[in-house]
C-alpha atoms as a PDB file:
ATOM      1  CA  UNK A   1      36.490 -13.876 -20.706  1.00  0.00           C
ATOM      2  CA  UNK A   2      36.358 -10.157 -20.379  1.00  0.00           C
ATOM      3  CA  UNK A   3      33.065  -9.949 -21.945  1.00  0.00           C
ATOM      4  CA  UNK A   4      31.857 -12.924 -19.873  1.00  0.00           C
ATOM      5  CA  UNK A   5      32.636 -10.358 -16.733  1.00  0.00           C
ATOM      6  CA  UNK A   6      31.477  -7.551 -18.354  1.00  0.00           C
ATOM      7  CA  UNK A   7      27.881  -9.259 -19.124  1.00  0.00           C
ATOM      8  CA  UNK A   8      27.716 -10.260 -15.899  1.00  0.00           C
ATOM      9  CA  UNK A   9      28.274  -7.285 -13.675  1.00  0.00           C
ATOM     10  CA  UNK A  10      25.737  -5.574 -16.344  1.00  0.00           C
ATOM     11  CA  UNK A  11      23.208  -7.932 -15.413  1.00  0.00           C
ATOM     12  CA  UNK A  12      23.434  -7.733 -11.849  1.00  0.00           C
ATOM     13  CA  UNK A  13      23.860  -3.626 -12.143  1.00  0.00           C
ATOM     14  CA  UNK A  14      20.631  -3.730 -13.955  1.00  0.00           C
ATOM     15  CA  UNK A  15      18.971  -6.390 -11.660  1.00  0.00           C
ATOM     16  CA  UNK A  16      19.660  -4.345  -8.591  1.00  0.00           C
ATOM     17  CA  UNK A  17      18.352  -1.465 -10.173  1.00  0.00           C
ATOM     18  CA  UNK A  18      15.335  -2.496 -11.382  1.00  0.00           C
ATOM     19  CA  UNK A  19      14.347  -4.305  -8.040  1.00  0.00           C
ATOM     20  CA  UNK A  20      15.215  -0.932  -5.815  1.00  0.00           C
ATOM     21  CA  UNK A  21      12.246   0.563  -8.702  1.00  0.00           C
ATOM     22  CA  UNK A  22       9.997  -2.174  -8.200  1.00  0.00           C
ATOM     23  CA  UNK A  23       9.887  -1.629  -4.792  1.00  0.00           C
ATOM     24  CA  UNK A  24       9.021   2.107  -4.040  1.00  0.00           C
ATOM     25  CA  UNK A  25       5.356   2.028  -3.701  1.00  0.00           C
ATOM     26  CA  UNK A  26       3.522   4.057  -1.828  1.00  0.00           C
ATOM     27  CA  UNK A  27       2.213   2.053   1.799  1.00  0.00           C
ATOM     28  CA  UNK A  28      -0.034   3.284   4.202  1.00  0.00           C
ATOM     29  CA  UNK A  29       1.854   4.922   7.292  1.00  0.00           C
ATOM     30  CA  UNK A  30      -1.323   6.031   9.348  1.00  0.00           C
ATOM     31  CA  UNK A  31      -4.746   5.464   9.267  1.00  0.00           C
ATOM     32  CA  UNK A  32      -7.412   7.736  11.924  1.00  0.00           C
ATOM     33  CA  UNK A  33      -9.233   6.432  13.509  1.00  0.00           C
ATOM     34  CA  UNK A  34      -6.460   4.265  14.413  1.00  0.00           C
ATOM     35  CA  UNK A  35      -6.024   0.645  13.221  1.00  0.00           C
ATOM     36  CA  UNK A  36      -7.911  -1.366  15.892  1.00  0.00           C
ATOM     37  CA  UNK A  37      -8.852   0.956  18.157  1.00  0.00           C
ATOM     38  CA  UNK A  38     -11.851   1.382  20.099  1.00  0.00           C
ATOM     39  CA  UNK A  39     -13.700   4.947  21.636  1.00  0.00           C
ATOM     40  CA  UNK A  40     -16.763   6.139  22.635  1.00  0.00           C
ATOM     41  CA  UNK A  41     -17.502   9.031  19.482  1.00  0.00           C
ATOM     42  CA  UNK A  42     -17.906   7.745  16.484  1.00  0.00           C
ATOM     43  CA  UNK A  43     -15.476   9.836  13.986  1.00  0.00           C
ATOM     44  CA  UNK A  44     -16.679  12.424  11.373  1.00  0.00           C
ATOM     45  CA  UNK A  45     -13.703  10.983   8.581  1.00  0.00           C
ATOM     46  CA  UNK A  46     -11.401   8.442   8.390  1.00  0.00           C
ATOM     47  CA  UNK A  47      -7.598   9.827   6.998  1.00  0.00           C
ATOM     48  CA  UNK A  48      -5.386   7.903   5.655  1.00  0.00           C
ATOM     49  CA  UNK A  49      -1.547   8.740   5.277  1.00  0.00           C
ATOM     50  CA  UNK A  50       0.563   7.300   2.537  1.00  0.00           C
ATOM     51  CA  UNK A  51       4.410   7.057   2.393  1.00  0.00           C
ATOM     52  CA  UNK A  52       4.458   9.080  -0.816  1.00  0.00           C
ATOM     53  CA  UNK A  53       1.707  11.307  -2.714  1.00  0.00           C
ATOM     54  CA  UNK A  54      -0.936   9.288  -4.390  1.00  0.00           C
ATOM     55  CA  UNK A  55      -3.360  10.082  -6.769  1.00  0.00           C
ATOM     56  CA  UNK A  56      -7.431  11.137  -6.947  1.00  0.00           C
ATOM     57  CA  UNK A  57      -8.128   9.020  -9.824  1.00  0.00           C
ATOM     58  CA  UNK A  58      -9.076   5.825  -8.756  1.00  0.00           C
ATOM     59  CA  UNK A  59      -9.560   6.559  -4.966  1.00  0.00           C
ATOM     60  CA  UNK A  60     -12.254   4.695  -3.137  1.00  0.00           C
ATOM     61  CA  UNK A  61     -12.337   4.341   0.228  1.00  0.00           C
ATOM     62  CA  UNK A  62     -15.438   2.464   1.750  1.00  0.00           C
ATOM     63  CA  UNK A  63     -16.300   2.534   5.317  1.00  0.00           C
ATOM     64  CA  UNK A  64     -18.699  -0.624   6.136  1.00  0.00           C
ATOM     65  CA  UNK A  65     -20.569  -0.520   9.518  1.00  0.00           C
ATOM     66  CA  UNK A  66     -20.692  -4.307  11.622  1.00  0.00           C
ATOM     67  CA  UNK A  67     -23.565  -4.951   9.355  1.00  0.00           C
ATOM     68  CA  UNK A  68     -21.918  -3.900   6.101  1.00  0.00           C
ATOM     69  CA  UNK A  69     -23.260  -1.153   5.001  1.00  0.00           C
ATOM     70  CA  UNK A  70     -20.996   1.658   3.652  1.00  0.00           C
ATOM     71  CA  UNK A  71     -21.235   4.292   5.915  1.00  0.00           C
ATOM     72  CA  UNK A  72     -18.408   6.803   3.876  1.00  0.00           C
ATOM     73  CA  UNK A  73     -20.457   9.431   2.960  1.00  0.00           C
ATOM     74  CA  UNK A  74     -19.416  12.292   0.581  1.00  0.00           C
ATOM     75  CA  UNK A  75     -16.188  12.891  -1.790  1.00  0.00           C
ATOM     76  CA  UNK A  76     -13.221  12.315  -0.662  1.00  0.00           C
ATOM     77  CA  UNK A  77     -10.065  14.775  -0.800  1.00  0.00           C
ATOM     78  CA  UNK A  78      -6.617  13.645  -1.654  1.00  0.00           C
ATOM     79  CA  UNK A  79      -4.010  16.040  -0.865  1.00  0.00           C
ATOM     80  CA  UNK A  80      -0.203  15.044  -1.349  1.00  0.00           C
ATOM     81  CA  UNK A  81      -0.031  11.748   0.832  1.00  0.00           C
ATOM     82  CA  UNK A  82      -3.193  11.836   2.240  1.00  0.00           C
ATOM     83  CA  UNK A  83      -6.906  10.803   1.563  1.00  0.00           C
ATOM     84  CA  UNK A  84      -9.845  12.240   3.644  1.00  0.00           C
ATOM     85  CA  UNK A  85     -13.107   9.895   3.755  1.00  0.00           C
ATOM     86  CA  UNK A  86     -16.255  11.635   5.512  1.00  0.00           C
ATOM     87  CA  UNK A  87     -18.439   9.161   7.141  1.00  0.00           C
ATOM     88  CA  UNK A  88     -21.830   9.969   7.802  1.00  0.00           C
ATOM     89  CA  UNK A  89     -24.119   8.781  10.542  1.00  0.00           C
ATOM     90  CA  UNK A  90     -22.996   5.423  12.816  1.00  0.00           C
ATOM     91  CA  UNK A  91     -26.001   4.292  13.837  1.00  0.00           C
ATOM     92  CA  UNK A  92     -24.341   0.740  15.060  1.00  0.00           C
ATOM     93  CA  UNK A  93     -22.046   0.221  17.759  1.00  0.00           C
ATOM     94  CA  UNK A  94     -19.233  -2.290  16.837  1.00  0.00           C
ATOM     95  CA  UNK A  95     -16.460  -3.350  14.291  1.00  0.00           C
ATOM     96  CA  UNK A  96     -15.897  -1.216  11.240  1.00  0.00           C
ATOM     97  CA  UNK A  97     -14.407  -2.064   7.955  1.00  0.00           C
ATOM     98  CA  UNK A  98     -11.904   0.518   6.347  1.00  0.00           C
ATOM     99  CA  UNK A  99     -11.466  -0.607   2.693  1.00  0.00           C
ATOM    100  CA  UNK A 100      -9.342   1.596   0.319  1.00  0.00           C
ATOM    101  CA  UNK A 101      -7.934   1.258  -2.835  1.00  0.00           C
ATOM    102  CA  UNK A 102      -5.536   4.141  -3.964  1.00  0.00           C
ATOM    103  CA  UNK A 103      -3.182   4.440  -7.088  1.00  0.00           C
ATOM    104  CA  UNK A 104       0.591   5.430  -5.952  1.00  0.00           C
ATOM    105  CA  UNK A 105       2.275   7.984  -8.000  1.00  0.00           C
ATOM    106  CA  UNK A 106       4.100   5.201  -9.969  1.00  0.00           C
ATOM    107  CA  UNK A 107       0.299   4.141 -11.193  1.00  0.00           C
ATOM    108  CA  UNK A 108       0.580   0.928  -9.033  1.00  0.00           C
ATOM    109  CA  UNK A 109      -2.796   0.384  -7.151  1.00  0.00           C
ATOM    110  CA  UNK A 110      -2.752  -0.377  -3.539  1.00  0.00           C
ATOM    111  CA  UNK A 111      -5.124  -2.024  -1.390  1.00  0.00           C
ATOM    112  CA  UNK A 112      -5.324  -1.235   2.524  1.00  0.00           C
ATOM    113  CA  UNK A 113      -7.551  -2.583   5.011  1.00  0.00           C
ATOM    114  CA  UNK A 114      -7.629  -1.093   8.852  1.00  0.00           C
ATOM    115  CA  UNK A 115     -10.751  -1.466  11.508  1.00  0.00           C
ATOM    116  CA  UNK A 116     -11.822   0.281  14.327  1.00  0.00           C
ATOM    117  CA  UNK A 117     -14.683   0.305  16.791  1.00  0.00           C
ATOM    118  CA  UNK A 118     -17.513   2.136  18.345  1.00  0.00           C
ATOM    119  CA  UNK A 119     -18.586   1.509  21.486  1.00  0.00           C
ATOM    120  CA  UNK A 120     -21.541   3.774  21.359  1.00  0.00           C
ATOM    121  CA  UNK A 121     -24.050   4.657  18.511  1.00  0.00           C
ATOM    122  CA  UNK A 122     -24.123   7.826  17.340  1.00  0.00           C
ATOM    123  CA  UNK A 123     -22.558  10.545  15.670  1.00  0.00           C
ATOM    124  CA  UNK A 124     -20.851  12.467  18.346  1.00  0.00           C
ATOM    125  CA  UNK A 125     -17.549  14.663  16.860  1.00  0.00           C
ATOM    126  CA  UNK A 126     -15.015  13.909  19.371  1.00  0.00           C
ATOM    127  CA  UNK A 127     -15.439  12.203  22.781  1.00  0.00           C
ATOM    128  CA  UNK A 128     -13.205  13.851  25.765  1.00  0.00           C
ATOM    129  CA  UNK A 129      -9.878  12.704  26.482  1.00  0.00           C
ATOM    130  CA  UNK A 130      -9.235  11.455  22.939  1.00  0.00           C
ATOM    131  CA  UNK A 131      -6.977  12.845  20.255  1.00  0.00           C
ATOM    132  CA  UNK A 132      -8.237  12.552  16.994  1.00  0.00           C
ATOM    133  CA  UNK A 133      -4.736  13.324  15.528  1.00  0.00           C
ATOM    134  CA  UNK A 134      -2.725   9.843  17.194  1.00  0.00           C
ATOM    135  CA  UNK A 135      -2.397   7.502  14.647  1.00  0.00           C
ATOM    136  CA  UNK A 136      -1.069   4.119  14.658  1.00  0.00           C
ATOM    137  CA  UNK A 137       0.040   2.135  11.774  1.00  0.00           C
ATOM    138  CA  UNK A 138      -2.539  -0.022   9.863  1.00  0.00           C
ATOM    139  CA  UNK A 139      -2.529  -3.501   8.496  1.00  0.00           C
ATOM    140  CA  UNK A 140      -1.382  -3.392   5.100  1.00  0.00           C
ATOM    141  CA  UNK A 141      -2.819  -5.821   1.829  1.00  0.00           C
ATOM    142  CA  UNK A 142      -0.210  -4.696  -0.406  1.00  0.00           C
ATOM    143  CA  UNK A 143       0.157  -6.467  -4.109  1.00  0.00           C
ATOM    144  CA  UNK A 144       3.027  -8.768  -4.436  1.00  0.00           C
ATOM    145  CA  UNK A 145       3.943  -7.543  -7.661  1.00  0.00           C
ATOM    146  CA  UNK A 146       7.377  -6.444  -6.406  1.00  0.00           C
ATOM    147  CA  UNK A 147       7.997  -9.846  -5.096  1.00  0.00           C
ATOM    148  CA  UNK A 148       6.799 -11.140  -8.541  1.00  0.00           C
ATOM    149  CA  UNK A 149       9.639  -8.633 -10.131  1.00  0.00           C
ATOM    150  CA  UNK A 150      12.446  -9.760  -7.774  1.00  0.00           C
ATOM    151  CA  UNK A 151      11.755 -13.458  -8.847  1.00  0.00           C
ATOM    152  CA  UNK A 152      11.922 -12.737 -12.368  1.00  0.00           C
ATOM    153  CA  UNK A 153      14.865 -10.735 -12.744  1.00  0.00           C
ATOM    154  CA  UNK A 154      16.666 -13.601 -10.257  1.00  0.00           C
ATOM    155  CA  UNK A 155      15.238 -16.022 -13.405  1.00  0.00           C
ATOM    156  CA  UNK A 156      16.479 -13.393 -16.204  1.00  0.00           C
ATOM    157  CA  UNK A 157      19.773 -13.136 -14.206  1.00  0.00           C
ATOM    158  CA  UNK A 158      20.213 -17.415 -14.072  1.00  0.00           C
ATOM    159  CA  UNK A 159      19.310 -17.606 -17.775  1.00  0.00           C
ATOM    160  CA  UNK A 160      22.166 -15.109 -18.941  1.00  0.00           C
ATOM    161  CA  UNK A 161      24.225 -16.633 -16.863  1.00  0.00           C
ATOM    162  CA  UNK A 162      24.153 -19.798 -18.250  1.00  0.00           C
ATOM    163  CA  UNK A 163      23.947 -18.448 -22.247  1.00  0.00           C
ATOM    164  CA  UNK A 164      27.122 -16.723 -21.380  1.00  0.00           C
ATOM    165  CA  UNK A 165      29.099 -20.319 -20.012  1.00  0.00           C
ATOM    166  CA  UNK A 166      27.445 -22.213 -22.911  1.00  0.00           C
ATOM    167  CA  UNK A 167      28.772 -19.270 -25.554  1.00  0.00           C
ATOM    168  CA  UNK A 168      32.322 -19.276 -23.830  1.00  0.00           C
ATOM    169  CA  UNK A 169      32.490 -23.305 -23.488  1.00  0.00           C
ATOM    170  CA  UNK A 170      31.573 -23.640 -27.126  1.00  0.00           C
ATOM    171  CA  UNK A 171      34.038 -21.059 -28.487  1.00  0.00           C
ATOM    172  CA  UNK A 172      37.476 -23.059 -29.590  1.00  0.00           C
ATOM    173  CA  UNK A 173      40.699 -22.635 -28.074  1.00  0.00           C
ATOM    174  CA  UNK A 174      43.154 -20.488 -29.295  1.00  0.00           C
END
């Protein structure tokens, strides 16, 4: 019976642990121009702020104007936790498209999506009265990978469970 106890507490020890692993991806905290915004200037760059430092190899981020063309427009930087797009010229007033895909410093790749508009055409820097700084969070596409982990370790957890009452029911009485 002791080992009975013992397996058990080592499977839910190692469940638990594995699960608080799983889970420590990088997500986007910020994204500027902010996550459905609106203002007059169309921006020079979109940033986007992580949770954790993320990595330059496999880094796109794509900017696509209402009509959907991809208006990003140089290399990006990635320093730490953050990515830095340039846009070039918005010619369109309306609705644009932030699409990024980054790879957390775990090597998981993350998707994020965010929008923001521009009321007027053009390429202004920054329009009075606005902060280019304020950031709000953005709407999030993340993987469910770490859900996927959670369910199997719940599965590998119910399967030893039950080897360990059929190996003590089957073992004779002493």
């Amino acid at each position: 019976m002791r080992r009975l106890i013992a397996v058990l507490v080592a499977s839910l020890v190692t469940l638990v642990l594995s699960t608080s692993v799983a889970a420590a991806h990088a997500k986007l905290e910020s994204m500027t121009p902010a996550d459905g915004s609106s203002s007059a200037a169309p921006p020079t760059k979109v940033i986007l702020t992580f949770s954790e430092p993320v990595g330059s190899d496999g880094t796109q981020v794509q900017v696509k104007s209402p009509s959907g063309k991809n208006v990003a427009n140089g290399d990006l930087t990635v320093v730490d936790n953050t990515v830095t797009q340039p846009v070039g010229a918005m010619v369109e007033a309306g609705k644009y498209q932030v699409e990024a895909r980054v790879v957390s410093a775990d090597g998981h790749p993350i998707t994020v999506t965010g929008s923001f508009t521009v009321t007027h055409a053009g390429h202004a820097s920054t329009a009075p009265g606005t902060d280019p700084t304020a950031t709000t969070p953005a709407s999030q596409s993340n993987s469910s990978s770490s859900t996927v982990t959670i369910v199997a370790m719940c599965l590998v957890m119910l399967v030893v469970v039950a080897l360990a009452i059929v190996i003590v029911r089957r073992r004779p009485a002493s």
